[in-house]
Each structure stands twice: as C-alpha cells, then as structure tokens.
PDB file of N, CA and C in Angstrom:
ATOM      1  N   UNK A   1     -35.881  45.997 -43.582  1.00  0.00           N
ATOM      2  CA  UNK A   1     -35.357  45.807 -42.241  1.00  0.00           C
ATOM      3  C   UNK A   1     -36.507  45.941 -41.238  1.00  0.00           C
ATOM      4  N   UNK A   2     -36.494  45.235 -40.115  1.00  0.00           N
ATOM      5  CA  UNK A   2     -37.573  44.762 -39.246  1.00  0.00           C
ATOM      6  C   UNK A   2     -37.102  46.081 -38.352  1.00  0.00           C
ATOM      7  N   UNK A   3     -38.033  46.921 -37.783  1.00  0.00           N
ATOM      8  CA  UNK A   3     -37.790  47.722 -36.427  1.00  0.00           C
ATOM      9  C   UNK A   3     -37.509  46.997 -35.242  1.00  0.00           C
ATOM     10  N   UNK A   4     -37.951  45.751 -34.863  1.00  0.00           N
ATOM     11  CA  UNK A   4     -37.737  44.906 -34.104  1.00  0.00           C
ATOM     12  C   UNK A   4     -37.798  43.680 -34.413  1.00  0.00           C
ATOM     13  N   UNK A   5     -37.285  42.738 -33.333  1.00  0.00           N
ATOM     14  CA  UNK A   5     -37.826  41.105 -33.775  1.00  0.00           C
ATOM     15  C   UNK A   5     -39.290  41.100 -33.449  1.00  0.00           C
ATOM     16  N   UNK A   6     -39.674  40.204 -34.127  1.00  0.00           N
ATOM     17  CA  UNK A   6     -41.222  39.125 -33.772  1.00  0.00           C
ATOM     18  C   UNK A   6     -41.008  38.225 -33.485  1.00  0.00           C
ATOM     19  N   UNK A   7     -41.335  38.162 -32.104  1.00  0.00           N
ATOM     20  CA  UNK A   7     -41.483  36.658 -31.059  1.00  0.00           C
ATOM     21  C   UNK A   7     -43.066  36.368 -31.450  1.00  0.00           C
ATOM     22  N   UNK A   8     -43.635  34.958 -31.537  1.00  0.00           N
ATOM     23  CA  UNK A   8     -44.364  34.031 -31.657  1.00  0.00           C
ATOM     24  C   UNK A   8     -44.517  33.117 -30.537  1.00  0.00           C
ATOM     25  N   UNK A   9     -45.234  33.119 -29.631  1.00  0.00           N
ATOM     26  CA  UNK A   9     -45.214  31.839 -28.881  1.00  0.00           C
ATOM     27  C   UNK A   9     -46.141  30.787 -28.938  1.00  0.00           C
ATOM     28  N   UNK A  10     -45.558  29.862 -29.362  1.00  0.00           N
ATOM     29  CA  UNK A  10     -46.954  28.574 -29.432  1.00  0.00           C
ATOM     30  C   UNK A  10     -46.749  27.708 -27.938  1.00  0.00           C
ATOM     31  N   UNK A  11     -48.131  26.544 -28.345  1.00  0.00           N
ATOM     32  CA  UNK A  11     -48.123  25.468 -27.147  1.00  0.00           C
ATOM     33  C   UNK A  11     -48.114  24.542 -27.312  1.00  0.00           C
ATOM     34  N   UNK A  12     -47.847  23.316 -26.894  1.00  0.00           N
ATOM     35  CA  UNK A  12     -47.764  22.133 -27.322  1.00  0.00           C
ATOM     36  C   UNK A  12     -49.392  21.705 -27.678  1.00  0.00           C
ATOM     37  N   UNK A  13     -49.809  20.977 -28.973  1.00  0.00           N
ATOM     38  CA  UNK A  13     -51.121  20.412 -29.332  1.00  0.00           C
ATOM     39  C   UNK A  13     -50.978  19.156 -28.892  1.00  0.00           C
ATOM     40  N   UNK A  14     -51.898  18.980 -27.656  1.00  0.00           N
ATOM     41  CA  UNK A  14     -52.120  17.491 -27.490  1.00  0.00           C
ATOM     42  C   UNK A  14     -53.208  16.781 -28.484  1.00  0.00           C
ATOM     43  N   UNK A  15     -52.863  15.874 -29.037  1.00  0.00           N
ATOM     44  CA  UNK A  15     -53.982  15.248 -30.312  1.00  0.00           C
ATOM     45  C   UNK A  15     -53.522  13.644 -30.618  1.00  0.00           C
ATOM     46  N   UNK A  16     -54.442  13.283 -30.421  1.00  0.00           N
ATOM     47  CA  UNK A  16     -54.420  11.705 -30.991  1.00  0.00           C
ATOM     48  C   UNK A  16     -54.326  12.090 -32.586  1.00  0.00           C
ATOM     49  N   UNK A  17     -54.725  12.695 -33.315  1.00  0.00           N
ATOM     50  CA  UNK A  17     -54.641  12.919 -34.736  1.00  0.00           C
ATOM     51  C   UNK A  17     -53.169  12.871 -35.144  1.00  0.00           C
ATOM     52  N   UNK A  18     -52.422  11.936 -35.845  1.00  0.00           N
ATOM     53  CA  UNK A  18     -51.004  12.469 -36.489  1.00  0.00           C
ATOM     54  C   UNK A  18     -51.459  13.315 -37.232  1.00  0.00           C
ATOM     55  N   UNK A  19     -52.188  14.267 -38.255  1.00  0.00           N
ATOM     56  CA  UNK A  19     -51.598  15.570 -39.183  1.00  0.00           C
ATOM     57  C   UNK A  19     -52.003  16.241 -38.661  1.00  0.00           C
ATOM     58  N   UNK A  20     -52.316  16.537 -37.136  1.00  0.00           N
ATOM     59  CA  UNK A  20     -52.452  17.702 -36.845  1.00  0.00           C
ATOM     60  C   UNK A  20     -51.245  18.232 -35.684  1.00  0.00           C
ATOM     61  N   UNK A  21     -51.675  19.934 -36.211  1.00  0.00           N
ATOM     62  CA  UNK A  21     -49.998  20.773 -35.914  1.00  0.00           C
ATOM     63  C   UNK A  21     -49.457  20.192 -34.324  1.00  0.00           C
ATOM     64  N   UNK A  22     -47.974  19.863 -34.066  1.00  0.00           N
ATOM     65  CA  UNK A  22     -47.507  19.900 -32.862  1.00  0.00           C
ATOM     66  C   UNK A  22     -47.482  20.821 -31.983  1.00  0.00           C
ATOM     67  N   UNK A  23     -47.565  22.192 -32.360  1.00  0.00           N
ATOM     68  CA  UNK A  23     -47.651  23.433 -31.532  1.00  0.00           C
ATOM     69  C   UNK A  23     -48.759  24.419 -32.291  1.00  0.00           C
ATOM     70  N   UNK A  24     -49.382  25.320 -31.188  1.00  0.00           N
ATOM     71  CA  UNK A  24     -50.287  25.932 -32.069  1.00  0.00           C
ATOM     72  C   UNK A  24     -50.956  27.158 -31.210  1.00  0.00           C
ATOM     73  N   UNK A  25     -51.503  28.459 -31.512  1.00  0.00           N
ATOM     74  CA  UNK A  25     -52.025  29.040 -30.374  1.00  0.00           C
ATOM     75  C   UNK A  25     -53.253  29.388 -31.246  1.00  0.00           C
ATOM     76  N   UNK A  26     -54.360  28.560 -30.807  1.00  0.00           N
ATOM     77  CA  UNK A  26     -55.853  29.020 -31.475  1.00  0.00           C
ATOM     78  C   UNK A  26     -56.219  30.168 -30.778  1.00  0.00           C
ATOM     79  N   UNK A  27     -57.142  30.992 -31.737  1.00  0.00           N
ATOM     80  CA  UNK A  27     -57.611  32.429 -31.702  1.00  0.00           C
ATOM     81  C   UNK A  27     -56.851  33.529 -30.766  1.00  0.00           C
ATOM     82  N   UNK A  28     -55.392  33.391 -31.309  1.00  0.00           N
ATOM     83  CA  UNK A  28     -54.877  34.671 -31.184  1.00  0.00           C
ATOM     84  C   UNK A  28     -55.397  35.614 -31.618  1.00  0.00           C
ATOM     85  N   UNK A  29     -55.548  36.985 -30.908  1.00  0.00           N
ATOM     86  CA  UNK A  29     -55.700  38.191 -31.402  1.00  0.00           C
ATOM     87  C   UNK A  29     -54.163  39.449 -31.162  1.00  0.00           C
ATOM     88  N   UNK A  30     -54.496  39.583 -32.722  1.00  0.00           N
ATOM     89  CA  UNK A  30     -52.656  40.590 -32.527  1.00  0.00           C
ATOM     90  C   UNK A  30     -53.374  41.833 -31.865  1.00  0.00           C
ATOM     91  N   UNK A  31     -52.454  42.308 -31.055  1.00  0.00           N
ATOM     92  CA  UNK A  31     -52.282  43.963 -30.096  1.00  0.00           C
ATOM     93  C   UNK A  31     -52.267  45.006 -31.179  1.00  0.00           C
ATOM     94  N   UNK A  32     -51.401  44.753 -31.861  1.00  0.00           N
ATOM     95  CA  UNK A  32     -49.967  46.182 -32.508  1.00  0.00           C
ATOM     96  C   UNK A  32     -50.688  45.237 -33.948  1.00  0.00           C
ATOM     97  N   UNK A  33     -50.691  45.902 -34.849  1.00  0.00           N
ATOM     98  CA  UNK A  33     -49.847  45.911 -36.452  1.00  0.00           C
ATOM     99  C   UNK A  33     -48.532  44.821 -36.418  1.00  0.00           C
ATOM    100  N   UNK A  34     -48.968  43.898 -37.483  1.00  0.00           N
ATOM    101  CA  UNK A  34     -47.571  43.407 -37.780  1.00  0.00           C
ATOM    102  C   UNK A  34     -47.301  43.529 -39.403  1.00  0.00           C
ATOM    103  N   UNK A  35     -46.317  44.096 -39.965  1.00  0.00           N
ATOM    104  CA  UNK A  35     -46.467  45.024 -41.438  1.00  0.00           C
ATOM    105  C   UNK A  35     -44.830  43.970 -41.865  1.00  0.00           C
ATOM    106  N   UNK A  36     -44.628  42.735 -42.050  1.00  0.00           N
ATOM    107  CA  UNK A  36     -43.184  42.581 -43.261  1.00  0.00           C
ATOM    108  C   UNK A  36     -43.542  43.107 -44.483  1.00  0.00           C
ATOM    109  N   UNK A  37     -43.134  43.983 -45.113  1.00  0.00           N
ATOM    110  CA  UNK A  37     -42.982  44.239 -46.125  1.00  0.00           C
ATOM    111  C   UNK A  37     -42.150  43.284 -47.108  1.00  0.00           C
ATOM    112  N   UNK A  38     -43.290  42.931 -48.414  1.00  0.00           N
ATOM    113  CA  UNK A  38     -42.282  42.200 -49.658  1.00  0.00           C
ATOM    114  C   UNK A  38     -41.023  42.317 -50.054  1.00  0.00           C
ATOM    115  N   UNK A  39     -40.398  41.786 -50.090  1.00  0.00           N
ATOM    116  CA  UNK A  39     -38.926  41.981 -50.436  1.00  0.00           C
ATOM    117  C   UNK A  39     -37.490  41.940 -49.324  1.00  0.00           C
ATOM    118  N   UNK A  40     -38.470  42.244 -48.080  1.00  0.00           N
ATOM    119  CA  UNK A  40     -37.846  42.350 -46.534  1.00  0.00           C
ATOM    120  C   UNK A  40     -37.551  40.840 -46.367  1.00  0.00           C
ATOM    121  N   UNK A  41     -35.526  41.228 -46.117  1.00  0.00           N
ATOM    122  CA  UNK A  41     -34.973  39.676 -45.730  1.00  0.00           C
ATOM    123  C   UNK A  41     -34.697  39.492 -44.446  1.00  0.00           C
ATOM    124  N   UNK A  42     -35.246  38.221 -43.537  1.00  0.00           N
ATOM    125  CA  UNK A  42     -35.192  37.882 -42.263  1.00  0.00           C
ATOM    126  C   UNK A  42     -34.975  36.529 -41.846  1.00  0.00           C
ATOM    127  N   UNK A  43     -34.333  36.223 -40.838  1.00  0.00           N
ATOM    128  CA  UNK A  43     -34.186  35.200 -40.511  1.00  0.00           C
ATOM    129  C   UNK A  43     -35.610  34.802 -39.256  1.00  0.00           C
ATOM    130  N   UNK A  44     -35.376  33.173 -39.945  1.00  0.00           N
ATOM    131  CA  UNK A  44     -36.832  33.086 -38.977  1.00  0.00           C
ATOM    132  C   UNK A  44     -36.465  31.373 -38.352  1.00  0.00           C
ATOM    133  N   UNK A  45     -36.639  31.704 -37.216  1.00  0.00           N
ATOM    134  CA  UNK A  45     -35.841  29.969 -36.166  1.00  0.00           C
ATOM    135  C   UNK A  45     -36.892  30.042 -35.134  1.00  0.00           C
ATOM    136  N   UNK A  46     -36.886  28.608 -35.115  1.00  0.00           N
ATOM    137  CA  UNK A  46     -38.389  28.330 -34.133  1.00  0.00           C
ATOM    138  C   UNK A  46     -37.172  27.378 -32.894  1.00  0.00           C
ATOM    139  N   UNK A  47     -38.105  28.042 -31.693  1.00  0.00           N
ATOM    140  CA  UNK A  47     -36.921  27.749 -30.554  1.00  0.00           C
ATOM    141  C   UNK A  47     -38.110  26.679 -30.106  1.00  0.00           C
ATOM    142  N   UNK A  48     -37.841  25.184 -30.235  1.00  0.00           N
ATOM    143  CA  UNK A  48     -39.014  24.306 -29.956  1.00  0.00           C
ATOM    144  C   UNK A  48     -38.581  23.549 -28.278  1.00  0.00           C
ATOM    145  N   UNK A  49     -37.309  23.671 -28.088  1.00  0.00           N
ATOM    146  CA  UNK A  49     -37.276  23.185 -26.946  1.00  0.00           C
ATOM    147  C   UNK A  49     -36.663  24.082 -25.959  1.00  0.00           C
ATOM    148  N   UNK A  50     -36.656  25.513 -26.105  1.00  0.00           N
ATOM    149  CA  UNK A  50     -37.229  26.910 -25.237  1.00  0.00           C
ATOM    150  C   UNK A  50     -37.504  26.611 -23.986  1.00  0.00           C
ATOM    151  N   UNK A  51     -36.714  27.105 -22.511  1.00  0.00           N
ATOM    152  CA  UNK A  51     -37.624  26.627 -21.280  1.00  0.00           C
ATOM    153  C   UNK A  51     -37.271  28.264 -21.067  1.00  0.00           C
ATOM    154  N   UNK A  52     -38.226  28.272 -20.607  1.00  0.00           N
ATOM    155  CA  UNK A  52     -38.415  29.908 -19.296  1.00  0.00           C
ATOM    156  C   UNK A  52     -37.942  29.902 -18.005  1.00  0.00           C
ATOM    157  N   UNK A  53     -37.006  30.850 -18.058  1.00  0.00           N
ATOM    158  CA  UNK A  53     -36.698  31.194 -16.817  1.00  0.00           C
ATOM    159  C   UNK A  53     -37.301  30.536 -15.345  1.00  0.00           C
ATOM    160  N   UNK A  54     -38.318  30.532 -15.323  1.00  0.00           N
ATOM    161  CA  UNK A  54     -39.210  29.551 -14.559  1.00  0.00           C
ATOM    162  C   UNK A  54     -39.269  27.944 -14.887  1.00  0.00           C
ATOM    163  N   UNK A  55     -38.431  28.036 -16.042  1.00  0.00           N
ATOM    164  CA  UNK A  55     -38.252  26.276 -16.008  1.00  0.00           C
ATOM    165  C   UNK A  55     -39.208  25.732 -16.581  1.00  0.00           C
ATOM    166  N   UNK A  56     -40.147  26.091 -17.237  1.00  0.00           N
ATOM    167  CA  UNK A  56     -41.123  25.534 -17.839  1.00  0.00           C
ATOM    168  C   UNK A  56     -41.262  25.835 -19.555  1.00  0.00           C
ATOM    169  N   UNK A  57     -41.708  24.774 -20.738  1.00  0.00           N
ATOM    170  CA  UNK A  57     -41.200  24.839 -21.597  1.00  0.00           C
ATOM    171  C   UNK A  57     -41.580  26.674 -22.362  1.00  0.00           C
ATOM    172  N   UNK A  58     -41.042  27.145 -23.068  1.00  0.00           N
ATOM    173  CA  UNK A  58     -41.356  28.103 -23.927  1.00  0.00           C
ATOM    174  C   UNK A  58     -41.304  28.135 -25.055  1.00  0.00           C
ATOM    175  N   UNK A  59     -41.747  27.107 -26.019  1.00  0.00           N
ATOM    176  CA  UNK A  59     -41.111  27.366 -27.299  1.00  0.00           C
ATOM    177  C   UNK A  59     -42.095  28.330 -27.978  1.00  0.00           C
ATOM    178  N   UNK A  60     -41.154  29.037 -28.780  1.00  0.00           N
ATOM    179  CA  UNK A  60     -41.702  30.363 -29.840  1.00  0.00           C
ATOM    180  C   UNK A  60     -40.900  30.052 -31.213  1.00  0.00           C
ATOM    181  N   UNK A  61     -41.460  31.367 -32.219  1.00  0.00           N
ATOM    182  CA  UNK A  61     -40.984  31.733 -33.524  1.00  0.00           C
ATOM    183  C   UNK A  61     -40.351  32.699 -33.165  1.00  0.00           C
ATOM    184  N   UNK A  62     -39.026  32.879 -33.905  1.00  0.00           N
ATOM    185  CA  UNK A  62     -38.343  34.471 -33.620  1.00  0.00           C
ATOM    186  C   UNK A  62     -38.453  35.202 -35.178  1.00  0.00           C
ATOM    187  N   UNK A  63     -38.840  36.075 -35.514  1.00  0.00           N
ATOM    188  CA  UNK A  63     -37.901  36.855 -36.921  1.00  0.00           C
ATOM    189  C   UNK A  63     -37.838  38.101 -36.554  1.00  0.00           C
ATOM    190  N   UNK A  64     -36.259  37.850 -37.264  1.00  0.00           N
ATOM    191  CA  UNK A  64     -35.523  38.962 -36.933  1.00  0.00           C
ATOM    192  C   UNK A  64     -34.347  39.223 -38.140  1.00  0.00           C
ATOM    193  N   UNK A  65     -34.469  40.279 -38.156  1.00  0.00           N
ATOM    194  CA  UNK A  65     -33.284  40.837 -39.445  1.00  0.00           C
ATOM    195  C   UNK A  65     -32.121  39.936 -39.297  1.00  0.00           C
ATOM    196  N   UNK A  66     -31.789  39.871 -40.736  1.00  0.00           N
ATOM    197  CA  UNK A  66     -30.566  38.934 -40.700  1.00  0.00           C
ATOM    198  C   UNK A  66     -29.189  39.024 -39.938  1.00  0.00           C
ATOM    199  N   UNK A  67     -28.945  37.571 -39.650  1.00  0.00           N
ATOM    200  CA  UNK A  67     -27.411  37.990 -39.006  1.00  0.00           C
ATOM    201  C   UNK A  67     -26.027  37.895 -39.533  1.00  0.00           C
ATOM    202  N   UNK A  68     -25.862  38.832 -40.143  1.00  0.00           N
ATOM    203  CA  UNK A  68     -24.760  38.539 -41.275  1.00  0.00           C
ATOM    204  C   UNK A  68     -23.701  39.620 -40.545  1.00  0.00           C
ATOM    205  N   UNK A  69     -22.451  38.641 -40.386  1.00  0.00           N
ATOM    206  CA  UNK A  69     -21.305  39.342 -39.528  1.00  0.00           C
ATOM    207  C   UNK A  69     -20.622  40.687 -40.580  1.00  0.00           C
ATOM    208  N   UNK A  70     -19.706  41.347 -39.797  1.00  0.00           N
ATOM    209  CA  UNK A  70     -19.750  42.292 -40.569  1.00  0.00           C
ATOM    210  C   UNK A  70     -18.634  42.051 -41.493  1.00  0.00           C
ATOM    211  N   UNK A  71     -18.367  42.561 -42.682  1.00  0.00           N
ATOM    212  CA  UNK A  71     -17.528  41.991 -43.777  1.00  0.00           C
ATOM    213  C   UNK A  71     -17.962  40.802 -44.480  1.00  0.00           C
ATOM    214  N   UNK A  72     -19.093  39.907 -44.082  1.00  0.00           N
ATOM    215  CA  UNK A  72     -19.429  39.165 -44.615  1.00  0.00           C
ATOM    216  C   UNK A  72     -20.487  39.223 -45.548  1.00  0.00           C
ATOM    217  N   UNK A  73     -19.657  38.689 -46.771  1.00  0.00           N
ATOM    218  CA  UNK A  73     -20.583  38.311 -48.247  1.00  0.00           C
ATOM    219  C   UNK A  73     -21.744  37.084 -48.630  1.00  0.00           C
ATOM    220  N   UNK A  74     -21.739  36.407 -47.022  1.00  0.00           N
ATOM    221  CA  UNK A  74     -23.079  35.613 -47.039  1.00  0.00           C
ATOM    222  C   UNK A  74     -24.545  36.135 -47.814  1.00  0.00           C
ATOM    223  N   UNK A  75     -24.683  35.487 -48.580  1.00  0.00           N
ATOM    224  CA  UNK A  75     -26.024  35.602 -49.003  1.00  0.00           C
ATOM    225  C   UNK A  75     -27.257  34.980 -48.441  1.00  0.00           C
ATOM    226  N   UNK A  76     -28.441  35.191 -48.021  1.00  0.00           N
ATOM    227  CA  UNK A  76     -29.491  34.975 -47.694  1.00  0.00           C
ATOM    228  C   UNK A  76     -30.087  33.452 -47.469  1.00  0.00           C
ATOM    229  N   UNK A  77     -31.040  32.962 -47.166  1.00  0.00           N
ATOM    230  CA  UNK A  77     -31.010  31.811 -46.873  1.00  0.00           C
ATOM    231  C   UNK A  77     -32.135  31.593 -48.192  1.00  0.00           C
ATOM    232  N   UNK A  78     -33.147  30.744 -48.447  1.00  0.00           N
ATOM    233  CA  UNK A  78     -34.320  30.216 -49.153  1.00  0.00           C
ATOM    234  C   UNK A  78     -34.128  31.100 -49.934  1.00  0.00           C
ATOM    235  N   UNK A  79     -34.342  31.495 -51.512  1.00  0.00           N
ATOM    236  CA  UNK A  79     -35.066  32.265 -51.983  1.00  0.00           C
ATOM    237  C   UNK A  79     -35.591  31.884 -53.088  1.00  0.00           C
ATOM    238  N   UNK A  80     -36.909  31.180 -52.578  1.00  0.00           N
ATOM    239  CA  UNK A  80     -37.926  30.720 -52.995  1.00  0.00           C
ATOM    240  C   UNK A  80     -39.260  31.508 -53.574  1.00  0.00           C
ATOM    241  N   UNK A  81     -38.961  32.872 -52.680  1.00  0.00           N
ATOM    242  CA  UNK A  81     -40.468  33.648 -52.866  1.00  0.00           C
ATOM    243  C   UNK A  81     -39.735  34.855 -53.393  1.00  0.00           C
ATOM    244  N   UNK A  82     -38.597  34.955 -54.627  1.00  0.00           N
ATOM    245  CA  UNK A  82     -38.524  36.069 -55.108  1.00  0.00           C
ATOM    246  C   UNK A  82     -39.128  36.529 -55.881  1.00  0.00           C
ATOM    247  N   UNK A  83     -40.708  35.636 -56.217  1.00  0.00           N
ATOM    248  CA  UNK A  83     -41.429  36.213 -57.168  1.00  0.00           C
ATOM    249  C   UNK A  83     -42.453  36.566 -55.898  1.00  0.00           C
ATOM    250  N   UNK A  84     -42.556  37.118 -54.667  1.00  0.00           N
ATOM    251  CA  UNK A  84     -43.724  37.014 -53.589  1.00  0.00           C
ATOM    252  C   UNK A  84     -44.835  37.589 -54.078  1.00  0.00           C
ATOM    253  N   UNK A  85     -44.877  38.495 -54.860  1.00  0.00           N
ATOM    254  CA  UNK A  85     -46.474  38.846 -55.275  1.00  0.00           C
ATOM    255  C   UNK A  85     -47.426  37.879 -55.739  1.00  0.00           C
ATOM    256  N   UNK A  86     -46.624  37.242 -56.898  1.00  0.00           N
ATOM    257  CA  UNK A  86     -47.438  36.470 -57.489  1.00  0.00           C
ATOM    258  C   UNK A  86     -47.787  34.945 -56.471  1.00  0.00           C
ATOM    259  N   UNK A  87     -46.730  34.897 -55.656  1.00  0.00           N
ATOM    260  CA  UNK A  87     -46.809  33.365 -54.838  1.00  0.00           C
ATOM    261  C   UNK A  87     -48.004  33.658 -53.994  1.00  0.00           C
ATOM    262  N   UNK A  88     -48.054  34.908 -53.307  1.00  0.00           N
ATOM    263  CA  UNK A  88     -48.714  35.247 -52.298  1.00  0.00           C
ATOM    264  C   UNK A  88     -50.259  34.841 -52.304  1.00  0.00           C
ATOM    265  N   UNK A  89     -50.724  35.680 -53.530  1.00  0.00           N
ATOM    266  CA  UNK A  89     -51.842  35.830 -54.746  1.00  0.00           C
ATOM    267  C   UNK A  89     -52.385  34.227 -54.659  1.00  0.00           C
ATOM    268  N   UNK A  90     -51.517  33.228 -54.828  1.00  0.00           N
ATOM    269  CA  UNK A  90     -52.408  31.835 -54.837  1.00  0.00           C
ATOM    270  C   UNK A  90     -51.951  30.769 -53.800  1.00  0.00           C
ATOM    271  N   UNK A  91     -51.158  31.285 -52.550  1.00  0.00           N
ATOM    272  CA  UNK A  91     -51.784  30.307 -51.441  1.00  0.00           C
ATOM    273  C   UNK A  91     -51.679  31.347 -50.705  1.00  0.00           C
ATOM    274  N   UNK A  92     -52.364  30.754 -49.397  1.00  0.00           N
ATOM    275  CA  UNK A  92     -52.963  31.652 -48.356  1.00  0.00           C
ATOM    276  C   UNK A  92     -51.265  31.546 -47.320  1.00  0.00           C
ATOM    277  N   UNK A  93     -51.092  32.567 -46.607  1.00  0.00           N
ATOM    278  CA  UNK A  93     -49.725  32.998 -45.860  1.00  0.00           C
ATOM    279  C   UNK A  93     -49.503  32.014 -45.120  1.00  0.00           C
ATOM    280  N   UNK A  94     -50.179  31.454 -44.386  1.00  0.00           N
ATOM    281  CA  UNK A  94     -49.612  29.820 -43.826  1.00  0.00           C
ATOM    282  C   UNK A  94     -49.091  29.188 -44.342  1.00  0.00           C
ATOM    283  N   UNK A  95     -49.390  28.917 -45.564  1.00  0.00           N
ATOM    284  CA  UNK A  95     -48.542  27.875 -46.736  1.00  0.00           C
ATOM    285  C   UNK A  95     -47.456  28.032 -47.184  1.00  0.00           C
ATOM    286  N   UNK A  96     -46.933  29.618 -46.925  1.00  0.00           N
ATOM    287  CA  UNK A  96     -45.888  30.059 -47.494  1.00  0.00           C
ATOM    288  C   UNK A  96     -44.670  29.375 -46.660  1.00  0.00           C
ATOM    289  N   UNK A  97     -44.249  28.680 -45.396  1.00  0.00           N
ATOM    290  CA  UNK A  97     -43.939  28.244 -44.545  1.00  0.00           C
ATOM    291  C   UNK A  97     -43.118  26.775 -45.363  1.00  0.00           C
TER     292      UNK A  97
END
C-alpha cells in the first residue's frame, strides 16, 4: 500500500521525429525518495488531457492504491510482472510500462 499517491507531470514533446515520446520531462530531479515496493498493487492512469485550474493543459501520471469498492471481489488489473524480480533484472524500469 502506497502512503500516498504519486503525481507525475509531463509536457507536451514538440518533435518532427514520429518515435519520439509525446510527453516527457527531461532531467527531472526527485526531492523525496520514491520506494514501490515489489509486490505493491496500484492503479496507474495518465490524465493526458488534464487542464489546470488556470486553464492551461496539465497532463500527469497518477499512482495510487487501488480502487476497489468495498465488498468488492474485483481482482487487480495486468498481472504481467508477477514474476517482478526476475523481469526487473533484464529490462531497465521504463520498459516495464
């Protein structure tokens, strides 16, 4: 379980290149520690057409502990990386995406 959500905010990449990323924030530096622990299930939604209060676009990444109503036997979304050690081990954390 996450102590809080993680907001992400990217920007739009202007690029004549098609494979390169549509949003992106080069040389971020993190403040705080960011620690998911393996095995930790979260939901993760990218808000791409996001405007700010000020009206101007905001899109971000959110993750945040799952939202599973209460009484509900929903199970999890992807689970693709229930082997995560070993996945981790041979691509780099971007890829995991």
């Amino acid at each position: 379980m996450l102590e809080k959500d993680i907001y992400i905010n990217v920007y739009p990449n202007e690029s004549e290149n098609p494979k390169a990323p549509t949003y992106s924030w080069n040389n971020f530096v993190f403040k705080n520690d960011v620690v998911i622990k393996a095995g930790t299930e979260v939901d993760i939604t990218f808000w791409g057409n996001s405007i700010s209060k000020e009206g101007k676009p905001n899109p971000h990444m959110k993750i945040s502990n799952p939202n599973k109503p209460k009484g509900s036997t929903q199970g999890g979304g992807q689970k693709a990386f229930d082997n995560a050690p070993s996945y981790a081990n041979n691509k780099p954390f971007r890829n995991q995406f």
